[in-house]
Protein backbone atom coordinates (compact mmCIF):
# COMPACT_ATOMS: atom_id res chain seq x y z
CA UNK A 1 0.00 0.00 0.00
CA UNK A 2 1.42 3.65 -1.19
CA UNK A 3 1.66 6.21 1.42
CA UNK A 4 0.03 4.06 4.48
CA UNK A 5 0.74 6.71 7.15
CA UNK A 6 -0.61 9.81 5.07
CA UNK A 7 -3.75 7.18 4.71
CA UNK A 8 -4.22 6.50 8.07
CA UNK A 9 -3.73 10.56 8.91
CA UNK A 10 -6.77 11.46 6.45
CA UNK A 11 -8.82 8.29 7.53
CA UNK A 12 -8.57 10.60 10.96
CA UNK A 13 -9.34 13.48 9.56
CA UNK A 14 -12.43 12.24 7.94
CA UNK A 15 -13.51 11.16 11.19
CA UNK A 16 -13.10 14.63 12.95
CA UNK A 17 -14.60 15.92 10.10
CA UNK A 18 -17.68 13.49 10.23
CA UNK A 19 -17.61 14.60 14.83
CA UNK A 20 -18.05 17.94 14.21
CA UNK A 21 -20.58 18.24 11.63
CA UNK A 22 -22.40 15.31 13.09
CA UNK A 23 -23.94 17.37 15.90
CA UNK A 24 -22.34 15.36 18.29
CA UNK A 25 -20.05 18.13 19.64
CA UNK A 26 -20.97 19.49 23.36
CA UNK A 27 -22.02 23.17 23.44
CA UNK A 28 -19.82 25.62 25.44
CA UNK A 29 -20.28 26.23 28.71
CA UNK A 30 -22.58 29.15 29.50
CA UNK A 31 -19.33 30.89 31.53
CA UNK A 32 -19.83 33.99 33.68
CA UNK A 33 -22.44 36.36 33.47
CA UNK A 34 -21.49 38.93 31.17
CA UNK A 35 -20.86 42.42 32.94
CA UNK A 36 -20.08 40.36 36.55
CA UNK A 37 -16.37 41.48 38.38
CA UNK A 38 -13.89 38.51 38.63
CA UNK A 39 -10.80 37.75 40.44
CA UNK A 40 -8.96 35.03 38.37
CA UNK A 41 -5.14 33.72 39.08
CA UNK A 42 -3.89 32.28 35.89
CA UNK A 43 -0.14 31.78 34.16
CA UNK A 44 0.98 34.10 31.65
CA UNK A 45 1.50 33.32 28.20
CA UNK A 46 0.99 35.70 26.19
CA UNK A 47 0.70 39.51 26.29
CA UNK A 48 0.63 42.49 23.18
CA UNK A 49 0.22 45.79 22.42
CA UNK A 50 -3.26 46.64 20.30
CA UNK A 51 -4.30 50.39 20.11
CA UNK A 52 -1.74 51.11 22.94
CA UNK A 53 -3.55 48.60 25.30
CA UNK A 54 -1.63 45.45 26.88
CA UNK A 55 -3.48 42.76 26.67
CA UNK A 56 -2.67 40.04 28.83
CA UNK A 57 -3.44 35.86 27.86
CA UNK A 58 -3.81 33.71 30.83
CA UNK A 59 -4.06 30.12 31.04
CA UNK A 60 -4.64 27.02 33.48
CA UNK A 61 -7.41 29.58 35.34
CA UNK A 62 -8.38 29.39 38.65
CA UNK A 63 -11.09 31.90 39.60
CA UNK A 64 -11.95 33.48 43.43
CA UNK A 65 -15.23 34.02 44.84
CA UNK A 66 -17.38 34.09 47.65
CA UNK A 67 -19.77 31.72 48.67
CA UNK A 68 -23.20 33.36 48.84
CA UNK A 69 -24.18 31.02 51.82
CA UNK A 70 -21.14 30.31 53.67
CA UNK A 71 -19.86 33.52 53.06
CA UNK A 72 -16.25 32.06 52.65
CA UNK A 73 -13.79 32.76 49.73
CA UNK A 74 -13.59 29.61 47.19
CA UNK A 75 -11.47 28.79 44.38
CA UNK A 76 -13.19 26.90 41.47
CA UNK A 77 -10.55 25.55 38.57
CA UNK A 78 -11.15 25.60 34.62
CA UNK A 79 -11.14 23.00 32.13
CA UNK A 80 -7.08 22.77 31.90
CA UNK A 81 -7.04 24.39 28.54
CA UNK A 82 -9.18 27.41 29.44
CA UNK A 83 -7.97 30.58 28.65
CA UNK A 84 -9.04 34.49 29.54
CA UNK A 85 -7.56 37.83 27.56
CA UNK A 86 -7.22 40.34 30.04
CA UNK A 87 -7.45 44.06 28.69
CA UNK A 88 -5.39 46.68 31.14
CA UNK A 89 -7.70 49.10 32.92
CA UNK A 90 -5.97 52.07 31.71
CA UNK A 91 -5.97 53.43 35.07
CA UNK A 92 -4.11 50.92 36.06
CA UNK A 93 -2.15 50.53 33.32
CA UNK A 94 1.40 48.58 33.49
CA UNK A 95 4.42 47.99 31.59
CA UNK A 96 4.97 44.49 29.64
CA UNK A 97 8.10 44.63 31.69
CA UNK A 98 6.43 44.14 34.97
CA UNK A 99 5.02 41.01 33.88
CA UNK A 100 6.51 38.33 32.64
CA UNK A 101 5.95 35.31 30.29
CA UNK A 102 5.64 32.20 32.25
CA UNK A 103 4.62 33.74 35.80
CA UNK A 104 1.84 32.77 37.84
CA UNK A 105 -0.26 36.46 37.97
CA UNK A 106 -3.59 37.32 39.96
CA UNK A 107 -5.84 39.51 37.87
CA UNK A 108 -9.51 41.64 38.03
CA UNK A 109 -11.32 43.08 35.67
CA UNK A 110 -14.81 43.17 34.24
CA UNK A 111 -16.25 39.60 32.31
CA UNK A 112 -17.41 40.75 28.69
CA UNK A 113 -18.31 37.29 26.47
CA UNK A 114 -17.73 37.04 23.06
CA UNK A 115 -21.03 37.78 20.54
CA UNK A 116 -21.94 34.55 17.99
CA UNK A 117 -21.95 35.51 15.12
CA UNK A 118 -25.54 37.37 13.49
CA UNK A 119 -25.18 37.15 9.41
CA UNK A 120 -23.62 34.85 7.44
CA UNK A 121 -20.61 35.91 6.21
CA UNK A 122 -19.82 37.82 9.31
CA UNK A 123 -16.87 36.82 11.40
CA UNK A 124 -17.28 34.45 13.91
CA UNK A 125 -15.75 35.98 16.93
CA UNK A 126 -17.30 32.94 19.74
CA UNK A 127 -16.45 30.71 17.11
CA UNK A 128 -12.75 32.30 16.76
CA UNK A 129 -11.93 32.29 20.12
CA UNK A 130 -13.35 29.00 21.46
CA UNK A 131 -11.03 27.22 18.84
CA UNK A 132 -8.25 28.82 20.45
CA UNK A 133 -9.26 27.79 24.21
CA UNK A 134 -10.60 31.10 24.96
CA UNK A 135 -13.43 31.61 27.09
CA UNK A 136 -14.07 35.40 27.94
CA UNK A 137 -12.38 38.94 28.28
CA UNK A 138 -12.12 40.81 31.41
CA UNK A 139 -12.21 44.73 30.57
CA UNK A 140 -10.62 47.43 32.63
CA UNK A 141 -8.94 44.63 34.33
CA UNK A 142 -5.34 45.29 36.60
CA UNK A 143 -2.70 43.21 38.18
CA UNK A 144 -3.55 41.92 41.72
CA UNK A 145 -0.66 40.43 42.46
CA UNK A 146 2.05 38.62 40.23
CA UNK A 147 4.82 35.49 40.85
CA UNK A 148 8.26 35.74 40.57
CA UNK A 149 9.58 33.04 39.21
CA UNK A 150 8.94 33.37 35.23
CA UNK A 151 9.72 31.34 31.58
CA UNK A 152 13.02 33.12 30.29
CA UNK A 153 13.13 31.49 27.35
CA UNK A 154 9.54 32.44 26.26
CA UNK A 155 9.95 36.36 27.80
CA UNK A 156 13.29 36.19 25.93
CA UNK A 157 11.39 36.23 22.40
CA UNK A 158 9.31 38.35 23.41
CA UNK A 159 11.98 40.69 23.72
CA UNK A 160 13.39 39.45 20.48
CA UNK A 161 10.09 40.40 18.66
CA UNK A 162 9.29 43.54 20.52
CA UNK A 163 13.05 44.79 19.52
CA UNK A 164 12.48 43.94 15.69
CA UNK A 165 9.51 45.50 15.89
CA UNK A 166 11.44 48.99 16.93
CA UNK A 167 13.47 48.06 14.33
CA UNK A 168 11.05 48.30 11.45
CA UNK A 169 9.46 50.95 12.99
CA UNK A 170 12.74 53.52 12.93
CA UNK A 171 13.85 52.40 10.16
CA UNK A 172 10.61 52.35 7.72
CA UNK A 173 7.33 54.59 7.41
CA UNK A 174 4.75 53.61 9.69
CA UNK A 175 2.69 51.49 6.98
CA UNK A 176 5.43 49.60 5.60
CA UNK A 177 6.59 49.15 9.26
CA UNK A 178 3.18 47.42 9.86
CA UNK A 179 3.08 44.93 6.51
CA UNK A 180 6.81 43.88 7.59
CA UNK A 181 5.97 43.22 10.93
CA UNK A 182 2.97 41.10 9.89
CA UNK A 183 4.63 39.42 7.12
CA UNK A 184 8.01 38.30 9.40
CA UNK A 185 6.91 38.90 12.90
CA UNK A 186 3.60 37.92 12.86
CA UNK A 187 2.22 41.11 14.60
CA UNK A 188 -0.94 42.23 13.06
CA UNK A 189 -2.60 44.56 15.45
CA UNK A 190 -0.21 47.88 13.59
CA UNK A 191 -2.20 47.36 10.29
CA UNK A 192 -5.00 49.34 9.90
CA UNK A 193 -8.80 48.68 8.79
CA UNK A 194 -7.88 49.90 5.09
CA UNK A 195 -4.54 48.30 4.88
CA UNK A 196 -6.55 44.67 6.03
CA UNK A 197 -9.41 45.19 3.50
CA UNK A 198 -6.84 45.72 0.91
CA UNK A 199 -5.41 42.71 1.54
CA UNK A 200 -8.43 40.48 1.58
CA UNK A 201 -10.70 41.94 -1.00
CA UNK A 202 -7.64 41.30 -3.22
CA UNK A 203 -7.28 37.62 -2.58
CA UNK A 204 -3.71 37.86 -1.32
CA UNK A 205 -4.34 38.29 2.36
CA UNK A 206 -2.33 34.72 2.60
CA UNK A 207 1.15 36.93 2.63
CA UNK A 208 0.07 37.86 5.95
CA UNK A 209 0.35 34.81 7.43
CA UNK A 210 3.77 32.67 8.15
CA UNK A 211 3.49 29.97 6.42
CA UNK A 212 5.65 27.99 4.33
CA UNK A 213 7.05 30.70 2.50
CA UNK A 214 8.31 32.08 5.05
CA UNK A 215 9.52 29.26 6.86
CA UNK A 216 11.05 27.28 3.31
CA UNK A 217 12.92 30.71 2.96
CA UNK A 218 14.77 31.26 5.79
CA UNK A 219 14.93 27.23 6.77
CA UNK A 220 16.76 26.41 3.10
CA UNK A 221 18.92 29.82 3.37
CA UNK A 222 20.56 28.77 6.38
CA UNK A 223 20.66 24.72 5.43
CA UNK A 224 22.00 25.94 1.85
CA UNK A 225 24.72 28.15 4.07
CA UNK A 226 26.13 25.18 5.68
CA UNK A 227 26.03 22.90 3.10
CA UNK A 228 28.49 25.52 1.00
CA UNK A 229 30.56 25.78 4.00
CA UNK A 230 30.57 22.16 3.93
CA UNK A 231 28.91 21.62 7.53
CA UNK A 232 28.10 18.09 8.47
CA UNK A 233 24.32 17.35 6.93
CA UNK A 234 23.10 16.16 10.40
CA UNK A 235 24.27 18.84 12.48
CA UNK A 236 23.21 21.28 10.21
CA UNK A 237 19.53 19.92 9.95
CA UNK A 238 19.15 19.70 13.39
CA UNK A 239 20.23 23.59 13.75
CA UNK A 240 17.93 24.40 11.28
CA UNK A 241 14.94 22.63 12.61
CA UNK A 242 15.72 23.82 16.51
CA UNK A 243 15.84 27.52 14.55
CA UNK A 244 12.64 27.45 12.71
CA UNK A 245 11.09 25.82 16.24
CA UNK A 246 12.38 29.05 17.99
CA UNK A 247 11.33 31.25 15.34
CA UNK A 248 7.43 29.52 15.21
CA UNK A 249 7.62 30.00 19.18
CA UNK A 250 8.77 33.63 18.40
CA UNK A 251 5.74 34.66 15.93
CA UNK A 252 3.07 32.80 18.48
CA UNK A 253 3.01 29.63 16.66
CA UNK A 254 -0.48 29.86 14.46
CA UNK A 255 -1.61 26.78 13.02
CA UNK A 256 0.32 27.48 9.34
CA UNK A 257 3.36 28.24 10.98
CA UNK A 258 3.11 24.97 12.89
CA UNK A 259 2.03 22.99 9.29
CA UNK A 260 4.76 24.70 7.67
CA UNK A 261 7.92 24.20 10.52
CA UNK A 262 6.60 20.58 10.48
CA UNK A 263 6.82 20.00 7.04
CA UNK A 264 9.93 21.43 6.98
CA UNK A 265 11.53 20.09 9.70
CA UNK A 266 10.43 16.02 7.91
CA UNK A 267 12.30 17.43 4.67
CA UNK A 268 15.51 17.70 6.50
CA UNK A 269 14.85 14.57 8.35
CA UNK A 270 14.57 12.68 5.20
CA UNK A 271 17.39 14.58 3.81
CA UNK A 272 19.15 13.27 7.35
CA UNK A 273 18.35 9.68 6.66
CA UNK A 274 18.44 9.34 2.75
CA UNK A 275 14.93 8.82 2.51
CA UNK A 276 12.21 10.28 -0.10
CA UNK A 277 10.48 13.42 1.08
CA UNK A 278 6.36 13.14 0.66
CA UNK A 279 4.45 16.34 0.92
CA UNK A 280 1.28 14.52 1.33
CA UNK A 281 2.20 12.34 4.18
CA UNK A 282 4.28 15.54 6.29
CA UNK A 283 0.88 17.55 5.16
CA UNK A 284 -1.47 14.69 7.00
CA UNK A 285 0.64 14.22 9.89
CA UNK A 286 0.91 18.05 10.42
CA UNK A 287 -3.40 17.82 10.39
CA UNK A 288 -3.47 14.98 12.72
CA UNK A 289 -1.27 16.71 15.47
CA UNK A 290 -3.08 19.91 15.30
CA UNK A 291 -6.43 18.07 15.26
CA UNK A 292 -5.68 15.99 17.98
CA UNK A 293 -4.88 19.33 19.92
CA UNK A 294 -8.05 20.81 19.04
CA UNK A 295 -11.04 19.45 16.42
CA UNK A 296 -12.35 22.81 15.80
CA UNK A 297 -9.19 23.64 13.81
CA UNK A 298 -10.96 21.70 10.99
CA UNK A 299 -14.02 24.42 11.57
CA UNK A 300 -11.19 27.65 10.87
CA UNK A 301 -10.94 29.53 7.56
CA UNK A 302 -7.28 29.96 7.96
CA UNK A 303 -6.71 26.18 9.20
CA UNK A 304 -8.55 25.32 5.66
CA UNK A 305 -6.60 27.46 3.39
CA UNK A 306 -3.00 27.29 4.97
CA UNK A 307 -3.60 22.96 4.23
CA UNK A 308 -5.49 23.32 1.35
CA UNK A 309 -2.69 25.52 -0.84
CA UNK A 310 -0.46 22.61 -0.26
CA UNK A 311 -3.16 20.08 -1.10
CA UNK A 312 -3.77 21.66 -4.09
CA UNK A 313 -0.23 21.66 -5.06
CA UNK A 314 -0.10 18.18 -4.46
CA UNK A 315 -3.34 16.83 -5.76
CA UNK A 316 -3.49 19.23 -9.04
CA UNK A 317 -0.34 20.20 -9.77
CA UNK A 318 0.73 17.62 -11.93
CA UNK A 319 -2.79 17.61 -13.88
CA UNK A 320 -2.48 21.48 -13.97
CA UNK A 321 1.35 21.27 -15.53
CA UNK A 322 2.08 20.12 -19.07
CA UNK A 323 5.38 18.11 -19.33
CA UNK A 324 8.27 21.11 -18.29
CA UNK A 325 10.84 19.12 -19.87
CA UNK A 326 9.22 19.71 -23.76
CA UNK A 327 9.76 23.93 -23.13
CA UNK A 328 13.23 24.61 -23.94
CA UNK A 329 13.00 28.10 -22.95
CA UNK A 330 13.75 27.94 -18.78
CA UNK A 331 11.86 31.67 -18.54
CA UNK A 332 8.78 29.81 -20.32
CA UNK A 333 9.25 26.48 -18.54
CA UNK A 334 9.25 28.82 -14.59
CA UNK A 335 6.07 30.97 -15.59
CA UNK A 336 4.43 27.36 -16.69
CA UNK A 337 5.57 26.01 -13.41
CA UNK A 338 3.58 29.49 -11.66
CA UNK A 339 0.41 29.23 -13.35
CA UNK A 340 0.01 25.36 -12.64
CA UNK A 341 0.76 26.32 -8.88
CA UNK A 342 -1.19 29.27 -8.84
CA UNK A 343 -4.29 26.92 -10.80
CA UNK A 344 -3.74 24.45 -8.42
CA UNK A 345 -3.92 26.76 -5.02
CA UNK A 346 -7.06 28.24 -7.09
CA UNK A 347 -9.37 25.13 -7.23
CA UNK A 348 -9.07 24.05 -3.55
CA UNK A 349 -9.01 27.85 -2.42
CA UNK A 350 -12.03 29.23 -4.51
CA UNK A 351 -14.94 26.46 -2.43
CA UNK A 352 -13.28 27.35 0.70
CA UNK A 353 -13.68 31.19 -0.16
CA UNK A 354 -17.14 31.20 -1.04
CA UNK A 355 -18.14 28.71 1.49
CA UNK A 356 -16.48 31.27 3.93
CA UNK A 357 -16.83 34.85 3.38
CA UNK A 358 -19.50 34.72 -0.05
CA UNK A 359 -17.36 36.49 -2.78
CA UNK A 360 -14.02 35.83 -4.34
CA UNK A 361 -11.88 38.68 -6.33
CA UNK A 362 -12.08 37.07 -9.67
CA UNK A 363 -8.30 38.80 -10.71
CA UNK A 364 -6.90 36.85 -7.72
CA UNK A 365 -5.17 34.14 -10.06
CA UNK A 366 -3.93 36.72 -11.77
CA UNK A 367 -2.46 39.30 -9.10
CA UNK A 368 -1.00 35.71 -7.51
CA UNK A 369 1.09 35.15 -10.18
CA UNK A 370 3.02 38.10 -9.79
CA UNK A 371 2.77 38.78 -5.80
CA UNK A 372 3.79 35.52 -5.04
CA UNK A 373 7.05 35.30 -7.04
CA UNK A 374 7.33 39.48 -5.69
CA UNK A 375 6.98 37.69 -1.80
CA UNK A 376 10.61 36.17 -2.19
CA UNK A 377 12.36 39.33 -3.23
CA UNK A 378 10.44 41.40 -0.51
CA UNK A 379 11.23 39.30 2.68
CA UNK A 380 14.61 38.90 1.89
CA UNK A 381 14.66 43.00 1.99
CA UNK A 382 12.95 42.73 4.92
CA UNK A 383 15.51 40.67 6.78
CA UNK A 384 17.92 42.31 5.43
CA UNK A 385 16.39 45.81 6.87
CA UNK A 386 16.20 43.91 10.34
CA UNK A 387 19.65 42.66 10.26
CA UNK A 388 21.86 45.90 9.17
CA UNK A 389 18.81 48.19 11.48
CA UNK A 390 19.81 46.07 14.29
CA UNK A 391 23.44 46.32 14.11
CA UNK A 392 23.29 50.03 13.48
CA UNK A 393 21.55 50.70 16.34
CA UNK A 394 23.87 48.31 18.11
CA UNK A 395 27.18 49.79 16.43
CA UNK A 396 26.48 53.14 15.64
CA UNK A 397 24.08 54.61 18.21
CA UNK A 398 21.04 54.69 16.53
CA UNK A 399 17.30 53.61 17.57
CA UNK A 400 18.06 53.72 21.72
CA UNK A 401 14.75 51.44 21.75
CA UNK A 402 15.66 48.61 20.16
CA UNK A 403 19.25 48.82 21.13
CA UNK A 404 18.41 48.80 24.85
CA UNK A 405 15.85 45.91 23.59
CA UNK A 406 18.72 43.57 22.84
CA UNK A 407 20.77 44.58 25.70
CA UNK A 408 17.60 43.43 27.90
CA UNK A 409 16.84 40.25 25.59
CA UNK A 410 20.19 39.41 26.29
CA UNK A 411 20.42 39.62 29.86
CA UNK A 412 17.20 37.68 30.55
CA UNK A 413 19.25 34.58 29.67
């Protein structure tokens, strides 16, 4: 039998897919009443910037309350994967460095739940936030009391990406700061409304994300380094794949990023042992672990495209491409090669589209074909602008932010 493992992966994905759309799938708790004031003690991992706000992510939650008839404080414990965003009363408002990744923090604030969605088409935002274990918001919340003892690995890339971020933003205008921060840090929240809509209504909001672009880019730069410089293949692959794991940690780890590091990280191992590299079966496997994590994956629009551009490149594109070797000319037989992609990324995307958000730009195929090729040119610039905006601010004085930013990522470890 071809391929058992990648057929064994999708028999499992059938079968999530066949749970959730069965009806079978318990409803969410109803949660706190919206409105009510709640002390919760939770661990810390996660925390941003959005519209000059910190928002703080807490796990493992315990909440604190009194009992109406004994009138004693009690603690009550979460599911284990329950999760709470915490918006900074600005009032009480506190610096990212006063908190840190990985600490144990107690936390008030005001319980507002998230709204289902009302029209078709809308987003989701219940929907959004209970695949990613989140249960409610507390508003003009503030920092009871907070642990000592922290992650410094995890605050330490936090650092990292705060710093780059500086980086982009002395070095570059403040919109171009935002698309390069999104494109190689992850960090959305600096676009704006306009810049987003752009994005989507012209089918090419996918550059957004990390995905295996990004992470094929920089993974095969560095392998491709130390295979000139004649560095032993194992050593190397394992650098690379511990790399791209740090880097995924770095840019929060979305679903994509995790497909893509995955896949990556089986190319080298096969490349370690000798062995053929499938797409198909590192492209299952990647499902599988994500699905086993969480089922409602399979119900996200950006779970369904990030897998189904690679599906369609696996499924289609030999259907969609002619035989490359009958062109002669190589500039012929490469834009061949795009469109086939590009048709191939098209039929699984355009269902998915609809199905999701009604409408589909119909010049998508089109602008693809030359944003795509564009994406490799523009995020080598872009670390390229990180790497000599770092050192100058290290070397010649410039950006005091970011330069005391590494001083302080450094220290941490």
């Amino acid at each position: 039998m071809k391929r058992p493992l990648c057929c064994v992966c999708m028999a499992f994905v059938a079968a999530v897919f066949v749970y959730l759309f069965s009806g079978l799938v318990p409803a969410p708790p109803a949660g706190e009443a919206q409105g009510s004031r709640l002390t919760i003690t939770g661990e810390l991992y996660n925390k941003e910037y959005k519209k000059d706000s910190l928002i703080l992510y807490l796990r493992h939650i315990k909440k604190k309350n009194i009992n109406p008839i004994s009138n004693e404080m009690q603690t009550t414990e979460y599911d284990y994967d329950t999760c709470v965003m915490c918006y900074m009363d600005s009032d009480a408002m506190i610096s990212d460095e006063d908190v840190r990744l990985g600490a144990w923090i107690v936390v008030e604030g005001e319980v507002s739940l998230f709204s289902p969605v009302s029209n078709p088409g809308e987003f989701d935002a219940a929907a959004y936030y209970r695949t990613l274990g989140i249960a409610f918001r507390l508003f003009d919340a503030r920092v009871l009391a907070k642990g000592t003892s922290y992650n410094a690995y995890q605050e330490t890339l936090y650092r990292l990406r705060q710093t780059f971020g500086d980086v982009y933003d002395f070095v570059l205008s403040e919109k171009d700061a935002a698309v390069l921060k999104a494109m190689i840090l992850g960090e959305k929240s600096g676009l704006d409304a306009e810049s987003k809509s752009l994005f989507q209504r012209s089918g090419i909001s996918h550059i957004l994300a990390i995905s295996g672009l990004h992470i094929s880019l920089i993974g095969m730069l560095v392998y491709g380094i130390f295979k000139k410089i004649n560095v032993p293949r194992i050593p190397a692959a394992v650098f690379c794949i511990m790399l791209m794991s740090a880097y995924g940690d770095l840019i929060g780890m979305s679903s994509s990023a995790f497909r893509a590091i995955l896949m990556f990280g089986m190319k080298l191992l096969a490349d370690m042992l000798r062995r053929t590299y499938d797409m198909l079966t590192a492209l299952s496997l990647a499902a599988v672990l994500l699905l086993m994590e969480e089922p409602l994956y399979l119900q996200q629009t950006g779970f369904l495209l990030s897998f189904g551009a690679v599906l369609g490149i696996c499924l289609f594109s030999e259907l969609a491409c002619p035989d490359l070797e009958c062109i002669q000319s190589r500039f012929l037989r490469k834009m061949t090669a795009a469109v086939s992609g590009s048709l191939s990324i098209f039929l699984v995307h355009f269902p998915i589209l609809l199905c999701s958000y009604y409408e589909f730009p119909v010049y998508s195929f089109l602008l693809n074909l030359i944003v795509v090729p564009a994406m490799s040119v523009v995020l080598v610039m872009g670390l390229l602008c990180l790497l000599f905006g770092s050192l100058g601010g290290i070397f010649l004085g410039g950006g005091e932010a970011y330069g005391t930013g590494l001083s302080c990522a450094a220290g941490i470890v």
